[in-house]
C-alpha atoms as a PDB file:
ATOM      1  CA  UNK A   1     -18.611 -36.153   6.170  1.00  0.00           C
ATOM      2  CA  UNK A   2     -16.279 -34.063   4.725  1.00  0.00           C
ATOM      3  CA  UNK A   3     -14.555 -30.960   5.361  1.00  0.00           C
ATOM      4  CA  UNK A   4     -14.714 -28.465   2.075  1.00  0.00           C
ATOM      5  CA  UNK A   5     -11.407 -27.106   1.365  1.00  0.00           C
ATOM      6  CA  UNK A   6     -11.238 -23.412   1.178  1.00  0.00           C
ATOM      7  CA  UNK A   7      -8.214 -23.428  -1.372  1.00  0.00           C
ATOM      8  CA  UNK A   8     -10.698 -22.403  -4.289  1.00  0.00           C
ATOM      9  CA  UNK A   9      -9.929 -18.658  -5.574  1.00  0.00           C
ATOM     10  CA  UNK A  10     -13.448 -18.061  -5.587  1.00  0.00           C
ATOM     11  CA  UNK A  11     -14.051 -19.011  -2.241  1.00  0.00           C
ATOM     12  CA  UNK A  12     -10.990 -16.867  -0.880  1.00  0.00           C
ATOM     13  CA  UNK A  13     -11.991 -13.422   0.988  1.00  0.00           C
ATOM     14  CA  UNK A  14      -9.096 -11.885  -1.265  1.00  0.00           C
ATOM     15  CA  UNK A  15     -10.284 -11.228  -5.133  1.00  0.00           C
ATOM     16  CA  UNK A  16      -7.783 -10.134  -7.690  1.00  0.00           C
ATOM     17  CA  UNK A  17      -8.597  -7.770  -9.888  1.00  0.00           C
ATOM     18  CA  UNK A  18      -6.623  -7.488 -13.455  1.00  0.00           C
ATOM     19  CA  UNK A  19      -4.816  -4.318 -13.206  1.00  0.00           C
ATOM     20  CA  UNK A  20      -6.430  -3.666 -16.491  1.00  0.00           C
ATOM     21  CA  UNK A  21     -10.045  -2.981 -15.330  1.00  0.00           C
ATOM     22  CA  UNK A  22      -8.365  -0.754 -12.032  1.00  0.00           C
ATOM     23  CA  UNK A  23      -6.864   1.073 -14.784  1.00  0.00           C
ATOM     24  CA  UNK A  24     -10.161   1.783 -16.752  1.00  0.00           C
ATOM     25  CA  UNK A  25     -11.910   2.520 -13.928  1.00  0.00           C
ATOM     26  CA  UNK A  26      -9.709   5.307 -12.771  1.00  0.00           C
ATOM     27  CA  UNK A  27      -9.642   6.422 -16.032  1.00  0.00           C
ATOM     28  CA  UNK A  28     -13.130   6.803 -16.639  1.00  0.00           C
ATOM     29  CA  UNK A  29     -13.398   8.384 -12.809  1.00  0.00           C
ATOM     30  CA  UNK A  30     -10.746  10.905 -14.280  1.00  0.00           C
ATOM     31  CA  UNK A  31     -12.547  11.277 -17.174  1.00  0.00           C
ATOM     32  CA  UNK A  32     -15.667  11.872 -15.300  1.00  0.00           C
ATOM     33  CA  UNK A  33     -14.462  14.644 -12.846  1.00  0.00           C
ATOM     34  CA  UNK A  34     -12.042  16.401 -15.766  1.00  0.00           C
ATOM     35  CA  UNK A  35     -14.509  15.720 -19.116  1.00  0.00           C
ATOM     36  CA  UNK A  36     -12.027  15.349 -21.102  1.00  0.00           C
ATOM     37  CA  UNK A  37      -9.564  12.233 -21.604  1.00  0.00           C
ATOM     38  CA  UNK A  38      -6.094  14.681 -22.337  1.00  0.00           C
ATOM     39  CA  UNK A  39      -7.014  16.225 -18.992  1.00  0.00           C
ATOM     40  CA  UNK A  40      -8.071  12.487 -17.649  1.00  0.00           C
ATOM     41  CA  UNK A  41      -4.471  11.099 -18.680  1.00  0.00           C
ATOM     42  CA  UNK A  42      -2.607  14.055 -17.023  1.00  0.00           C
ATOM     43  CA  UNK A  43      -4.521  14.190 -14.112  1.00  0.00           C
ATOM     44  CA  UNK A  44      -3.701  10.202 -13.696  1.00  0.00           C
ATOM     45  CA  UNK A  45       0.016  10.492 -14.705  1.00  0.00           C
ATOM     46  CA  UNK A  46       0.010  13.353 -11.545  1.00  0.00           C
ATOM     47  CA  UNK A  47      -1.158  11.232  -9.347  1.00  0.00           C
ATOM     48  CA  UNK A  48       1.153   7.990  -9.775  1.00  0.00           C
ATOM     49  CA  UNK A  49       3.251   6.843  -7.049  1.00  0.00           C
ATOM     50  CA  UNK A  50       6.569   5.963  -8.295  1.00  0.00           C
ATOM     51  CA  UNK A  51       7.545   4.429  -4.892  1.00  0.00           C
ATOM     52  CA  UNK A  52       4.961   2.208  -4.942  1.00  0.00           C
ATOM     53  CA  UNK A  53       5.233  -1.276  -6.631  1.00  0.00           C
ATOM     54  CA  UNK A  54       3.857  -1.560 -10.034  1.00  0.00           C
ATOM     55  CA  UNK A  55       0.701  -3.576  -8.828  1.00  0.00           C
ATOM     56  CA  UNK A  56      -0.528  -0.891  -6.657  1.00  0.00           C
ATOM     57  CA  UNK A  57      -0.315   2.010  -8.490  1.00  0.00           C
ATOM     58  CA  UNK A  58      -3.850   1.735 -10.246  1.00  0.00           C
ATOM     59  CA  UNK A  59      -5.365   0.952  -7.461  1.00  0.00           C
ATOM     60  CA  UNK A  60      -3.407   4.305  -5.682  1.00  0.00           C
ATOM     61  CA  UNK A  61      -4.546   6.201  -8.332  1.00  0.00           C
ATOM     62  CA  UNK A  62      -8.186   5.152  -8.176  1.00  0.00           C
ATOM     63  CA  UNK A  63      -8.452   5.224  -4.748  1.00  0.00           C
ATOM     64  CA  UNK A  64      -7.481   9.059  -4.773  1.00  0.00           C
ATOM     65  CA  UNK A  65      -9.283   9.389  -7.937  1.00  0.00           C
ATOM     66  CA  UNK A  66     -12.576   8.643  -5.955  1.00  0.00           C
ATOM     67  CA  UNK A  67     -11.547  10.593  -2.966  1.00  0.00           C
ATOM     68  CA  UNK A  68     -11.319  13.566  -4.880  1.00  0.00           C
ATOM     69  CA  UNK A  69     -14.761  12.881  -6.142  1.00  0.00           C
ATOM     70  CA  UNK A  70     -16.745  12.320  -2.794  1.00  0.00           C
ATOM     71  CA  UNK A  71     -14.926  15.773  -1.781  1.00  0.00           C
ATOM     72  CA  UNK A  72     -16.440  17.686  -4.470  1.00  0.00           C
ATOM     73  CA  UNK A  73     -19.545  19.392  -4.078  1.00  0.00           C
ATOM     74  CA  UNK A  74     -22.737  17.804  -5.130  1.00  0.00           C
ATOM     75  CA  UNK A  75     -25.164  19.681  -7.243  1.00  0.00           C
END
């Protein structure tokens, strides 16, 4: 019997996600709490961490992004 190697990607507990599809989703969250995509793009550029590394910063964004929207009050 053999042993099954665990070096797959798939199989691995970390999944990456393309920066690209972090970066839509925040900017359809954005869109979604502002309704409009100007206000979407500024309220995203506000919220960028330049101190962060480059591969974070969508996922920094997004993260506060849905903070922001669990805060608000449902109606």
């Amino acid at each position: 019997m053999q042993k099954q190697n665990n070096s797959n990607p798939k199989n691995s507990s970390e999944v990456q996600v393309p920066q690209s599809l972090i970066l839509r989703d925040a900017m359809m969250t954005a869109y979604s709490l502002t309704g409009s995509l100007s206000a979407a793009t500024t309220l995203c550029s506000t919220l960028l961490d330049e101190e962060l590394p480059e591969q974070y910063q969508a996922s920094a964004v997004l993260t506060q992004l849905h903070h922001m929207a669990m805060t608000r009050p449902k109606h």
